[in-house]
PDB file of N, CA and C in Angstrom:
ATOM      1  N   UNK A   1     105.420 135.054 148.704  1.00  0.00           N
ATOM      2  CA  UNK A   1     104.319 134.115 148.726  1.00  0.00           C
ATOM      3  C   UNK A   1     103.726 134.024 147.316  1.00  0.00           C
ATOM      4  N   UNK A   2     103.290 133.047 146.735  1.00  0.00           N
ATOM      5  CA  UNK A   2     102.460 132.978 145.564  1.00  0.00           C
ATOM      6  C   UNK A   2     101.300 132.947 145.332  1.00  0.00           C
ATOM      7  N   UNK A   3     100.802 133.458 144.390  1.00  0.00           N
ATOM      8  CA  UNK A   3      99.586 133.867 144.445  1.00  0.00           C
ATOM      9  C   UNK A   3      98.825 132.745 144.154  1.00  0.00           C
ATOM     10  N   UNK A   4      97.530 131.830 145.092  1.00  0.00           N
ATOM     11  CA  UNK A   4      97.364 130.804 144.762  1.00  0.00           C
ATOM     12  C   UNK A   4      96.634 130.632 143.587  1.00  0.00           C
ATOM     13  N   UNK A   5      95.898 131.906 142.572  1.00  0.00           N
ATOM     14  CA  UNK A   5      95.798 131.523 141.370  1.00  0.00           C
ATOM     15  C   UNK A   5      96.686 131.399 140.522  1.00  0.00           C
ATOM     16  N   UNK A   6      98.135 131.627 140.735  1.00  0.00           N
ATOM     17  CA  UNK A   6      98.878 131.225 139.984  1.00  0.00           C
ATOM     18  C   UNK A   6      99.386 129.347 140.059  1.00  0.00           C
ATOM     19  N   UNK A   7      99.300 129.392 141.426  1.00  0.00           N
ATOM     20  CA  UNK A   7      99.541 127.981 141.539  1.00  0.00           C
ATOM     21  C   UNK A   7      98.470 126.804 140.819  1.00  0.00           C
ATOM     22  N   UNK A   8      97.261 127.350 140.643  1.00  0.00           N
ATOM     23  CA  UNK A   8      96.520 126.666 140.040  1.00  0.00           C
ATOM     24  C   UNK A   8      96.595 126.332 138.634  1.00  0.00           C
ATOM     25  N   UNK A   9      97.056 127.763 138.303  1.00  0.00           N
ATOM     26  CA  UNK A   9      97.536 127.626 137.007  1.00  0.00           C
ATOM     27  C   UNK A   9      98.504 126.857 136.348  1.00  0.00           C
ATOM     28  N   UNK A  10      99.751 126.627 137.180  1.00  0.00           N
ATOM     29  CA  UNK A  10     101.142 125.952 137.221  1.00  0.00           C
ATOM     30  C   UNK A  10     100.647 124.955 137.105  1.00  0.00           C
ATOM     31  N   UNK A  11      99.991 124.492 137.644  1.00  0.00           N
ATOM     32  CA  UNK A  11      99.696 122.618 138.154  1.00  0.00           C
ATOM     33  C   UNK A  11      98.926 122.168 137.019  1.00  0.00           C
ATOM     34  N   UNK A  12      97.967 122.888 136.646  1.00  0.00           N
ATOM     35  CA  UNK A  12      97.250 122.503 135.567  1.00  0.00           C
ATOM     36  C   UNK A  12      97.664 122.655 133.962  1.00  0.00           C
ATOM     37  N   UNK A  13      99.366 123.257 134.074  1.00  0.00           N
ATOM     38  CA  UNK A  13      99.684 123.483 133.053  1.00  0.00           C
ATOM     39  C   UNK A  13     100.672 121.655 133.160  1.00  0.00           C
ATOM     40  N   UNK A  14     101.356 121.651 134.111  1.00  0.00           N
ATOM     41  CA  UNK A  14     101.960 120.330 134.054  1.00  0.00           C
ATOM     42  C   UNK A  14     101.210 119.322 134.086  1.00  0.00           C
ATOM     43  N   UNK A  15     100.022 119.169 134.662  1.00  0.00           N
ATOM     44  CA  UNK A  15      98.816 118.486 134.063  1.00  0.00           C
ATOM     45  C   UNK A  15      98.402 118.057 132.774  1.00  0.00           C
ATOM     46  N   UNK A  16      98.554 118.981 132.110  1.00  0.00           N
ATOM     47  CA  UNK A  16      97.815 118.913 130.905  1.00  0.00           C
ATOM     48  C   UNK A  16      98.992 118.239 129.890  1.00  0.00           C
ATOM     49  N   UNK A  17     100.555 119.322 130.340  1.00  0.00           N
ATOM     50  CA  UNK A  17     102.060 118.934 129.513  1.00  0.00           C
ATOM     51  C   UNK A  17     102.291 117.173 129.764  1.00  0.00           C
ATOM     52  N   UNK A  18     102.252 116.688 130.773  1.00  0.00           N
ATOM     53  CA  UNK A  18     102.034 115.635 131.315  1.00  0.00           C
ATOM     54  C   UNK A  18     100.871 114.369 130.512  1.00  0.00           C
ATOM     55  N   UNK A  19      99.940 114.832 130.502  1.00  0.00           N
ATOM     56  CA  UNK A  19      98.978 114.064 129.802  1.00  0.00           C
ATOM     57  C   UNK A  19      99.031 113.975 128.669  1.00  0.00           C
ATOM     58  N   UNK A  20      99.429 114.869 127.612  1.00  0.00           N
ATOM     59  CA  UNK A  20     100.170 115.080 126.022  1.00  0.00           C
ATOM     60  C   UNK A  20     101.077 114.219 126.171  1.00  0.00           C
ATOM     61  N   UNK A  21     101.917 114.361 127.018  1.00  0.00           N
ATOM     62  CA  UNK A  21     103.315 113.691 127.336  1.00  0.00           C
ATOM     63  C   UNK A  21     102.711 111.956 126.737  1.00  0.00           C
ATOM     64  N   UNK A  22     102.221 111.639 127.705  1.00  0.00           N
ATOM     65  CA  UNK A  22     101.778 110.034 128.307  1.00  0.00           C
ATOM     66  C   UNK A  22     101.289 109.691 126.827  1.00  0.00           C
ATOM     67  N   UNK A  23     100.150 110.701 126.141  1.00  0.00           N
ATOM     68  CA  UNK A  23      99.824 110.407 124.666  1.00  0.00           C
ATOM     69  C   UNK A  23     100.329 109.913 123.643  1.00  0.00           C
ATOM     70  N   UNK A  24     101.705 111.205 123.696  1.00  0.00           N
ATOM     71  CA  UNK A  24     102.186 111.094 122.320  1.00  0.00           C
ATOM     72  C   UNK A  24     103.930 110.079 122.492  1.00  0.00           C
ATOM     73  N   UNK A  25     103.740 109.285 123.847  1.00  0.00           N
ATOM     74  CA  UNK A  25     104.980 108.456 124.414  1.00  0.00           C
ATOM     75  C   UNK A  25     104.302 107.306 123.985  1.00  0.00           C
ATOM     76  N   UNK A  26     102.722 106.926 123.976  1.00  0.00           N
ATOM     77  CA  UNK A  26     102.441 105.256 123.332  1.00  0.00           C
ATOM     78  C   UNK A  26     103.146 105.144 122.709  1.00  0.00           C
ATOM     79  N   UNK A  27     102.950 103.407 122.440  1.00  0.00           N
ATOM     80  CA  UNK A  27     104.065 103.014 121.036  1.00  0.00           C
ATOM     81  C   UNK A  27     103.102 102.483 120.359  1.00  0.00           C
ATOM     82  N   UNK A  28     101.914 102.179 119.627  1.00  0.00           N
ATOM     83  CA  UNK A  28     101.269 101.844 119.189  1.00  0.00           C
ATOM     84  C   UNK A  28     101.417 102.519 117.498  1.00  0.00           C
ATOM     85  N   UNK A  29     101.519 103.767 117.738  1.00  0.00           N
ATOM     86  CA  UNK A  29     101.467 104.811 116.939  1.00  0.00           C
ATOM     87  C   UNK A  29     103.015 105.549 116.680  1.00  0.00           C
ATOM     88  N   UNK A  30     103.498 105.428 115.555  1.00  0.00           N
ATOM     89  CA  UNK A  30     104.776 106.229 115.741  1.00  0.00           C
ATOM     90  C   UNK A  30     104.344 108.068 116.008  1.00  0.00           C
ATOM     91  N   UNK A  31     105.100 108.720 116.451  1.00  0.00           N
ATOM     92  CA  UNK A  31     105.344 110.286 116.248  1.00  0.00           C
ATOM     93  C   UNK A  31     104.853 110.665 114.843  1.00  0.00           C
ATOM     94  N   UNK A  32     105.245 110.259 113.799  1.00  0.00           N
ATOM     95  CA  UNK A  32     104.727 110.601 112.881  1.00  0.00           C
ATOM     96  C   UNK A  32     103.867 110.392 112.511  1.00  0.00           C
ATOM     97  N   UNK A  33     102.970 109.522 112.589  1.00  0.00           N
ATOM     98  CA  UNK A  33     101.802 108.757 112.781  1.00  0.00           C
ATOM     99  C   UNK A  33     100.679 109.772 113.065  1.00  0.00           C
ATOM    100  N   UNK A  34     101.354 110.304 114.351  1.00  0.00           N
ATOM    101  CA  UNK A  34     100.232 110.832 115.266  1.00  0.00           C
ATOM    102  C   UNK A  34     100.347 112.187 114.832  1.00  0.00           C
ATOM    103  N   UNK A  35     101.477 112.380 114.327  1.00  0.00           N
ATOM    104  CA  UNK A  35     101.359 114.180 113.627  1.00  0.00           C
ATOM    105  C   UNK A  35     100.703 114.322 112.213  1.00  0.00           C
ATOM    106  N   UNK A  36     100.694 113.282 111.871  1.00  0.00           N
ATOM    107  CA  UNK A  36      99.903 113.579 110.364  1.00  0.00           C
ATOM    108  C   UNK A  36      98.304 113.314 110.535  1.00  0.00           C
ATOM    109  N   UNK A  37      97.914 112.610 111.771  1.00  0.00           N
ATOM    110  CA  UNK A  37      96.254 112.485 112.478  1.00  0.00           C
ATOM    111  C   UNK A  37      96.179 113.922 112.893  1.00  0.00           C
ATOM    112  N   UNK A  38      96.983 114.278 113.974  1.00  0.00           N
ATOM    113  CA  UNK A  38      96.785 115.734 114.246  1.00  0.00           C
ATOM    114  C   UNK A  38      96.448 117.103 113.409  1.00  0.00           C
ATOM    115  N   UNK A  39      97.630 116.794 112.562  1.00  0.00           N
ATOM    116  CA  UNK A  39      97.314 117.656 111.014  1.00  0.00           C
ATOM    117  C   UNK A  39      95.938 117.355 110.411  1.00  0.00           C
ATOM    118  N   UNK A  40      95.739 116.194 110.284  1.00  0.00           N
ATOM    119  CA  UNK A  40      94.317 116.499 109.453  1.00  0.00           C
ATOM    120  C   UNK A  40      93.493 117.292 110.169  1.00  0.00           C
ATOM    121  N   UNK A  41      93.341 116.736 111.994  1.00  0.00           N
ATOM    122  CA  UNK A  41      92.407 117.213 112.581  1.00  0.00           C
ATOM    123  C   UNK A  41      92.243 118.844 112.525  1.00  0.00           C
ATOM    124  N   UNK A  42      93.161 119.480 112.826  1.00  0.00           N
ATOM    125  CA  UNK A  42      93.844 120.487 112.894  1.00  0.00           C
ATOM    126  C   UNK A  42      93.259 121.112 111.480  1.00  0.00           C
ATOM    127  N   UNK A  43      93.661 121.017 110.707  1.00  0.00           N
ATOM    128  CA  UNK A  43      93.118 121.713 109.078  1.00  0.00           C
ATOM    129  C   UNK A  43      91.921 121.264 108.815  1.00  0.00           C
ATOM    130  N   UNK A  44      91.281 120.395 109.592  1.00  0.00           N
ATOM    131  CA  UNK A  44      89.530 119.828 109.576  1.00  0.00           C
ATOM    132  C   UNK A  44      89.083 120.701 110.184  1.00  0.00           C
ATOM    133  N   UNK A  45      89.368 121.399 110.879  1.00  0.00           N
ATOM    134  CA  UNK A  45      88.670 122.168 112.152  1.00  0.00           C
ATOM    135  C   UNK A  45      88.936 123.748 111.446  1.00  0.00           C
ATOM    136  N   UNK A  46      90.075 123.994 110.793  1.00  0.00           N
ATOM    137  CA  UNK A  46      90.185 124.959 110.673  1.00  0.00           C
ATOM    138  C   UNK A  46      91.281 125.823 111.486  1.00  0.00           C
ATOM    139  N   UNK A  47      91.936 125.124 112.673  1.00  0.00           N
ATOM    140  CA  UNK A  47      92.292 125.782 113.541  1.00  0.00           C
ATOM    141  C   UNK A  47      93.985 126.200 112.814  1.00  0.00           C
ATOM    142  N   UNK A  48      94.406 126.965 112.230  1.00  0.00           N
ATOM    143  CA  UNK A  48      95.590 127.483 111.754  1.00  0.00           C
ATOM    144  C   UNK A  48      97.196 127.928 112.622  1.00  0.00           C
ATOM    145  N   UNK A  49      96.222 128.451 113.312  1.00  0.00           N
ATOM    146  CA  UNK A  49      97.662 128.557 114.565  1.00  0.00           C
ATOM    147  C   UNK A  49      98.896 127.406 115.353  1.00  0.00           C
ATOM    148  N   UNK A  50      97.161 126.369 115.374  1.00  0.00           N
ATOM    149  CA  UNK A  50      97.933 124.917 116.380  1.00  0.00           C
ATOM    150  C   UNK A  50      98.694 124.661 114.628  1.00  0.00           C
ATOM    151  N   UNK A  51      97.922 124.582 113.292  1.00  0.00           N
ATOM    152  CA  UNK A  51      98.314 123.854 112.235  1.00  0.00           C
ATOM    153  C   UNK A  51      99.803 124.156 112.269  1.00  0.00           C
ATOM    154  N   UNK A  52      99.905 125.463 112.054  1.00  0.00           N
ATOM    155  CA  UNK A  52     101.548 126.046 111.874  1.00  0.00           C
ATOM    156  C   UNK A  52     102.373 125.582 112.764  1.00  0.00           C
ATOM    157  N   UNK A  53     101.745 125.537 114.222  1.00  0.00           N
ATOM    158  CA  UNK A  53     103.160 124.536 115.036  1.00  0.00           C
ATOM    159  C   UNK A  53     103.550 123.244 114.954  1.00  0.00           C
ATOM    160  N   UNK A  54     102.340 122.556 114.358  1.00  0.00           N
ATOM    161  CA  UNK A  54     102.675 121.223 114.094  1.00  0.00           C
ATOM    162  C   UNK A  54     103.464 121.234 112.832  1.00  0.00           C
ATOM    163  N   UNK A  55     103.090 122.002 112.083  1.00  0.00           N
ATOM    164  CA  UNK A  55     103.764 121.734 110.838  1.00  0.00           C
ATOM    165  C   UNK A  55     105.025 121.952 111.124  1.00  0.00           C
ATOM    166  N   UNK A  56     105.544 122.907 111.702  1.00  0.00           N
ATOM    167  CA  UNK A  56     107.054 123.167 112.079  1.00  0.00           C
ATOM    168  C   UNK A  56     107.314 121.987 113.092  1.00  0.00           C
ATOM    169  N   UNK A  57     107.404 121.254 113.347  1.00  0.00           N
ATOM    170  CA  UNK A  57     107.407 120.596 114.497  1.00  0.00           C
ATOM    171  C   UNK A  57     107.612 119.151 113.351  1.00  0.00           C
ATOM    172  N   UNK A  58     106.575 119.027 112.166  1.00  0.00           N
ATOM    173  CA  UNK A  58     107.224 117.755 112.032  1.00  0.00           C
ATOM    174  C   UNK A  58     108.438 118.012 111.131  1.00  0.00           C
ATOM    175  N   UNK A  59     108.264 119.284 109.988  1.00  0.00           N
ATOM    176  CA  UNK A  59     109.712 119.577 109.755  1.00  0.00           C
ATOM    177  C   UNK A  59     111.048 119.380 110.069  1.00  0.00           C
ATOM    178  N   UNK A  60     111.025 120.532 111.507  1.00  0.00           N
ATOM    179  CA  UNK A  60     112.060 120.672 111.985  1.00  0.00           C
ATOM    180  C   UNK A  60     112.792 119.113 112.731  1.00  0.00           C
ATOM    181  N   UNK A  61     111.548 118.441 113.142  1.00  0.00           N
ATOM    182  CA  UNK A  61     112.304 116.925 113.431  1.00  0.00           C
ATOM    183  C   UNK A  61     112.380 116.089 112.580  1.00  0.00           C
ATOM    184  N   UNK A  62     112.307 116.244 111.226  1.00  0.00           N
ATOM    185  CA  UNK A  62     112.264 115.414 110.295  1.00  0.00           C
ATOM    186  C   UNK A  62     111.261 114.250 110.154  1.00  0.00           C
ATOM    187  N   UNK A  63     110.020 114.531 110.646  1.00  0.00           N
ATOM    188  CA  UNK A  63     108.911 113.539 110.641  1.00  0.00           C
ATOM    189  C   UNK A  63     108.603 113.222 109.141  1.00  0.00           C
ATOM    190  N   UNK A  64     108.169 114.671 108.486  1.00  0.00           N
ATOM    191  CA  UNK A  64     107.894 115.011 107.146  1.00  0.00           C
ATOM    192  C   UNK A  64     108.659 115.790 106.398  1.00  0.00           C
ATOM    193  N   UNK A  65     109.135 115.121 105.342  1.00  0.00           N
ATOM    194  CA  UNK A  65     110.040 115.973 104.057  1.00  0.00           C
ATOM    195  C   UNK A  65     109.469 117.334 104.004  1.00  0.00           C
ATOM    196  N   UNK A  66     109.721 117.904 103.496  1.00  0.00           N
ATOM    197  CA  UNK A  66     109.526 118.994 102.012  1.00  0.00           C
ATOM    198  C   UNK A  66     108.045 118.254 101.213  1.00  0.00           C
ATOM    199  N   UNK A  67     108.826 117.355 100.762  1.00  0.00           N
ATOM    200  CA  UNK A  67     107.564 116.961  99.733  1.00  0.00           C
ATOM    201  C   UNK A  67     106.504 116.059  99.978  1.00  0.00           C
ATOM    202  N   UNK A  68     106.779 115.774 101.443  1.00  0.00           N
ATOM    203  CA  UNK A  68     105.591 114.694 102.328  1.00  0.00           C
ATOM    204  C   UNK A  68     104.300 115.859 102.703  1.00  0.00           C
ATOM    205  N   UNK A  69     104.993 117.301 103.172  1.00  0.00           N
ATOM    206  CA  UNK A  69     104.324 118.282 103.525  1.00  0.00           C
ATOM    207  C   UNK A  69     103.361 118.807 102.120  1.00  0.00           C
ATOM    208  N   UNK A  70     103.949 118.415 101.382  1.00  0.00           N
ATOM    209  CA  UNK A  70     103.330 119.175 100.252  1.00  0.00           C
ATOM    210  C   UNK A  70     101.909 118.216  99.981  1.00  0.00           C
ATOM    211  N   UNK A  71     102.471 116.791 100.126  1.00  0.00           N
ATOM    212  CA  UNK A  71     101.552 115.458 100.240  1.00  0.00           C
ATOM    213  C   UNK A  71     100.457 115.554 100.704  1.00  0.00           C
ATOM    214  N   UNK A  72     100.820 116.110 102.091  1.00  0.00           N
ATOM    215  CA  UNK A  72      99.677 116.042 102.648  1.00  0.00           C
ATOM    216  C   UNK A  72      98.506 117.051 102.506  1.00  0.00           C
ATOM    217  N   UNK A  73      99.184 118.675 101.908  1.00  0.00           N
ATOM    218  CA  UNK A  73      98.236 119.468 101.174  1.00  0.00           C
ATOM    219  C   UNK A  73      97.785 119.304 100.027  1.00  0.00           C
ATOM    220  N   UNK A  74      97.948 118.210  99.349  1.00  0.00           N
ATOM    221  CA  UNK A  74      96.715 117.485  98.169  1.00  0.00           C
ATOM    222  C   UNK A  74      95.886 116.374  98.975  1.00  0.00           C
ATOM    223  N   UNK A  75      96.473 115.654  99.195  1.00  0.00           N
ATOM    224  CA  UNK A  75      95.196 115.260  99.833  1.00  0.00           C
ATOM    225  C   UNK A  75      94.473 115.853 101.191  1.00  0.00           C
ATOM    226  N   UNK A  76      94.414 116.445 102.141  1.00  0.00           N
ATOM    227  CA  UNK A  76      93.407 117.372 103.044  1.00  0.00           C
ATOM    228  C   UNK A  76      92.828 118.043 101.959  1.00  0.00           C
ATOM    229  N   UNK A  77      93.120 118.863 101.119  1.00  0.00           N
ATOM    230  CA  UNK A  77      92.915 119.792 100.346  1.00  0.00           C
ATOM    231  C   UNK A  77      91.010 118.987  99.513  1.00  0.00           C
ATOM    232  N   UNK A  78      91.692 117.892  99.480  1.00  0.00           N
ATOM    233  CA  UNK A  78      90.644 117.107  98.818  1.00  0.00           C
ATOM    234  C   UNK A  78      89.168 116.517 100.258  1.00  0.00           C
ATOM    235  N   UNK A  79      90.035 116.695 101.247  1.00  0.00           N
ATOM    236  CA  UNK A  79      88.643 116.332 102.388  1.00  0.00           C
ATOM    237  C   UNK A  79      88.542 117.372 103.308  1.00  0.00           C
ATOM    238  N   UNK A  80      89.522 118.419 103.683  1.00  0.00           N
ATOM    239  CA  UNK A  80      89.325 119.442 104.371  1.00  0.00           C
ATOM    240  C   UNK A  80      88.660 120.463 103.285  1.00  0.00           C
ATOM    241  N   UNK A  81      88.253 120.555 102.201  1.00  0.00           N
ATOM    242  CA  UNK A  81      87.810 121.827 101.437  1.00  0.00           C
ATOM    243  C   UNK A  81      89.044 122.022 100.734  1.00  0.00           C
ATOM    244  N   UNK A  82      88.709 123.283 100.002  1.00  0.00           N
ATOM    245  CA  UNK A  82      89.767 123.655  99.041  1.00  0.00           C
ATOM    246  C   UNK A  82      90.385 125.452 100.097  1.00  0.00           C
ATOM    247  N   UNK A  83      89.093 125.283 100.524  1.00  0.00           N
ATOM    248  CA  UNK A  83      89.736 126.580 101.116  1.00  0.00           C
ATOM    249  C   UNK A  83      90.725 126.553 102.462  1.00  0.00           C
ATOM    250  N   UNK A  84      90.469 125.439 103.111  1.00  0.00           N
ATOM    251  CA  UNK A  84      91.091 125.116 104.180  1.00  0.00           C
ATOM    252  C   UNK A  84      92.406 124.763 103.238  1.00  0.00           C
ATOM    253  N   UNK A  85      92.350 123.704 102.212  1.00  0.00           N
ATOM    254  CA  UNK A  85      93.641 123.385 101.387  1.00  0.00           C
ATOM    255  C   UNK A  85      94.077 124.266 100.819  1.00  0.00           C
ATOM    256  N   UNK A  86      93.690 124.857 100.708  1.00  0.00           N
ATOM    257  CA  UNK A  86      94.713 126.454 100.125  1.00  0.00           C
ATOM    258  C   UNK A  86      95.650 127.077 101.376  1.00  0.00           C
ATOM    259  N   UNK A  87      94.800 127.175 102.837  1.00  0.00           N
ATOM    260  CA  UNK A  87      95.517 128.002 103.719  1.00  0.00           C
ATOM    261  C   UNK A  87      97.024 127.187 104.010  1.00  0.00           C
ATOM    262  N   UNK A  88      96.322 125.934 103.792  1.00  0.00           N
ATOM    263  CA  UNK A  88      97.235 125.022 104.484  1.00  0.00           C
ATOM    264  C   UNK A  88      98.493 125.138 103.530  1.00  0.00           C
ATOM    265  N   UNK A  89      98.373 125.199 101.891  1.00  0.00           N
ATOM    266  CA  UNK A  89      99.391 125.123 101.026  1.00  0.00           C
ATOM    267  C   UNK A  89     100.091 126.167 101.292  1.00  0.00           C
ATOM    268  N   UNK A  90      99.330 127.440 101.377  1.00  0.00           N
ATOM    269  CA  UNK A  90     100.486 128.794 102.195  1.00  0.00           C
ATOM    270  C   UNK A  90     101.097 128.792 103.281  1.00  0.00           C
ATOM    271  N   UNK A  91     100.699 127.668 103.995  1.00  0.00           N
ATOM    272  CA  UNK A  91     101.558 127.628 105.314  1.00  0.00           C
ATOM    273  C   UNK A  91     102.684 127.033 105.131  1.00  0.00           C
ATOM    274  N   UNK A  92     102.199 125.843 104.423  1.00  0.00           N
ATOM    275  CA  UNK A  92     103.337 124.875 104.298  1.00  0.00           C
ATOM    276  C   UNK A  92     104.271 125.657 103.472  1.00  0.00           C
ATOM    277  N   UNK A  93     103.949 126.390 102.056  1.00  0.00           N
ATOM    278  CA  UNK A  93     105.143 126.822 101.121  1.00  0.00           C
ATOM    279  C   UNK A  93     105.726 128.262 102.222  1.00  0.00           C
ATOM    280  N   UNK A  94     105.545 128.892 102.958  1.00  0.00           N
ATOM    281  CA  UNK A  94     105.625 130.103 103.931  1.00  0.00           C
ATOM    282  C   UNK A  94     106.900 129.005 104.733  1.00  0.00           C
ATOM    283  N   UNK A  95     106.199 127.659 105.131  1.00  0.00           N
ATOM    284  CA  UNK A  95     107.244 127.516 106.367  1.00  0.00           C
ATOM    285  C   UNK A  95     108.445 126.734 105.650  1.00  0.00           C
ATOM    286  N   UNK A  96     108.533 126.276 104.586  1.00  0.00           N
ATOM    287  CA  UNK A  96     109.520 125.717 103.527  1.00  0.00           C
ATOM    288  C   UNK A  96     110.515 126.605 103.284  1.00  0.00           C
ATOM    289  N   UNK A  97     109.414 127.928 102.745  1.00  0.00           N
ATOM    290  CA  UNK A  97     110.932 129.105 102.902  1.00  0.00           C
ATOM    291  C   UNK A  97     111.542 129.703 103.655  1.00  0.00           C
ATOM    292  N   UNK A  98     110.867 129.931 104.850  1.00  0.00           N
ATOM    293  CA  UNK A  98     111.610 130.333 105.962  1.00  0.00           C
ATOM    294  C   UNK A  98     112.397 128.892 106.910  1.00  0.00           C
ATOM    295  N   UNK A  99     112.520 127.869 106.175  1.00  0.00           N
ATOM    296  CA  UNK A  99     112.940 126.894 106.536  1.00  0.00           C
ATOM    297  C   UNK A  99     114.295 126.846 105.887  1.00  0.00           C
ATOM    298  N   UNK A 100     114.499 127.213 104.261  1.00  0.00           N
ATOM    299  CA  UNK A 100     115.515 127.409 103.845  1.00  0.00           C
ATOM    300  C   UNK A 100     116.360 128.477 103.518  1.00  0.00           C
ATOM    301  N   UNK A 101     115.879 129.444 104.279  1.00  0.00           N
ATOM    302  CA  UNK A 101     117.108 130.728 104.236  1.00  0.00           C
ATOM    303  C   UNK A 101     118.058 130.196 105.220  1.00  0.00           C
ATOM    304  N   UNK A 102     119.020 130.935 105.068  1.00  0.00           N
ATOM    305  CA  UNK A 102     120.047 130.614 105.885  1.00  0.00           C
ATOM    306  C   UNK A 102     120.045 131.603 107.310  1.00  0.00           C
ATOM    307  N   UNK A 103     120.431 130.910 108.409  1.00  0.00           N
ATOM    308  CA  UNK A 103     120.374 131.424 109.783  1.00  0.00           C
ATOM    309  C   UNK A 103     121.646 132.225 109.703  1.00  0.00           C
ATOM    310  N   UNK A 104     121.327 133.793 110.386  1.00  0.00           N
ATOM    311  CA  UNK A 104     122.719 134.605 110.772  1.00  0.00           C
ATOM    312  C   UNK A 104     123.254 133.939 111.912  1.00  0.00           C
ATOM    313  N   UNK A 105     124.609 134.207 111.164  1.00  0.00           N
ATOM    314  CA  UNK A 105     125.815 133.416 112.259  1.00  0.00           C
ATOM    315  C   UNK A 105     125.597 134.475 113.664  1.00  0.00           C
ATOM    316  N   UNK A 106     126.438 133.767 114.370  1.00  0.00           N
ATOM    317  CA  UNK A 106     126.540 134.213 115.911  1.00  0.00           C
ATOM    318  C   UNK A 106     127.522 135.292 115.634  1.00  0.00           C
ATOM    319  N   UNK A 107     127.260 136.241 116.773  1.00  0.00           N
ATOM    320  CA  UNK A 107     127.968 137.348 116.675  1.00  0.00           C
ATOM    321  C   UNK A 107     129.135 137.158 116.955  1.00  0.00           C
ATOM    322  N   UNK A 108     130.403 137.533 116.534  1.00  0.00           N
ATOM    323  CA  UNK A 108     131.933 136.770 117.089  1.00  0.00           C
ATOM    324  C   UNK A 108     131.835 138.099 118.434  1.00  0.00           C
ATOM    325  N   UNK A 109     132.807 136.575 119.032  1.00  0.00           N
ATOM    326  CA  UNK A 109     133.105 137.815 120.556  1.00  0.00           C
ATOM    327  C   UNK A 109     134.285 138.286 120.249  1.00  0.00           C
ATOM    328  N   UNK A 110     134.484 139.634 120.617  1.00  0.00           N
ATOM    329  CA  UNK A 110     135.711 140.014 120.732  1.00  0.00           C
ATOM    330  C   UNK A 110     136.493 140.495 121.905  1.00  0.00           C
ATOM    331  N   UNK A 111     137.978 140.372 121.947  1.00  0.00           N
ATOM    332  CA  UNK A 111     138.523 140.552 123.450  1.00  0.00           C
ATOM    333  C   UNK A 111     138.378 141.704 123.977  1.00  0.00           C
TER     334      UNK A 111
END
């Protein structure tokens, strides 16, 4: 049987995944669009944790270059503070390099 605070929990998690969903599916706004609004908000606020997933997120899908990322830490830098633009420049140069090391290969199977 499940525990019905878990079920509450479940529902309100597809709730919420769901409603992001419906958000970031407009077409008004491209994906990238809406990740570089997010980013500001995100480094306006201060909030660092959500910042780092977005930032990997537009990376890894190719929303934002290398040097679009860097873009955007001169200018926030200039309306989020310098101190918020500083964290943000360590995130971004932090997730650049762990962006370009190279991934260990898969382990070979053997018979």
């Amino acid at each position: 049987m499940t525990d019905p605070a878990m079920q509450t929990v479940d529902s309100f998690g597809m709730m919420a995944e769901r409603q992001f969903a419906d958000v970031w599916a407009r077409t008004v706004l491209s994906v990238r669009e809406r990740r570089m609004l997010l980013l500001g908000l995100l480094v306006g606020q201060g909030l660092d944790e959500m910042t780092e997933v977005q930032l990997d997120a537009a990376l890894r899908t190719g929303e934002l270059s290398e040097a679009e990322l860097r873009e955007v830490v001169v200018f926030l830098a200039h309306y989020a503070g310098w101190a918020r633009g500083s964290r943000l420049n360590e995130q971004v140069e932090s997730l650049i390099e762990r962006a370009r090391r190279p991934r260990p290969a898969p382990p070979e199977h053997t018979s």
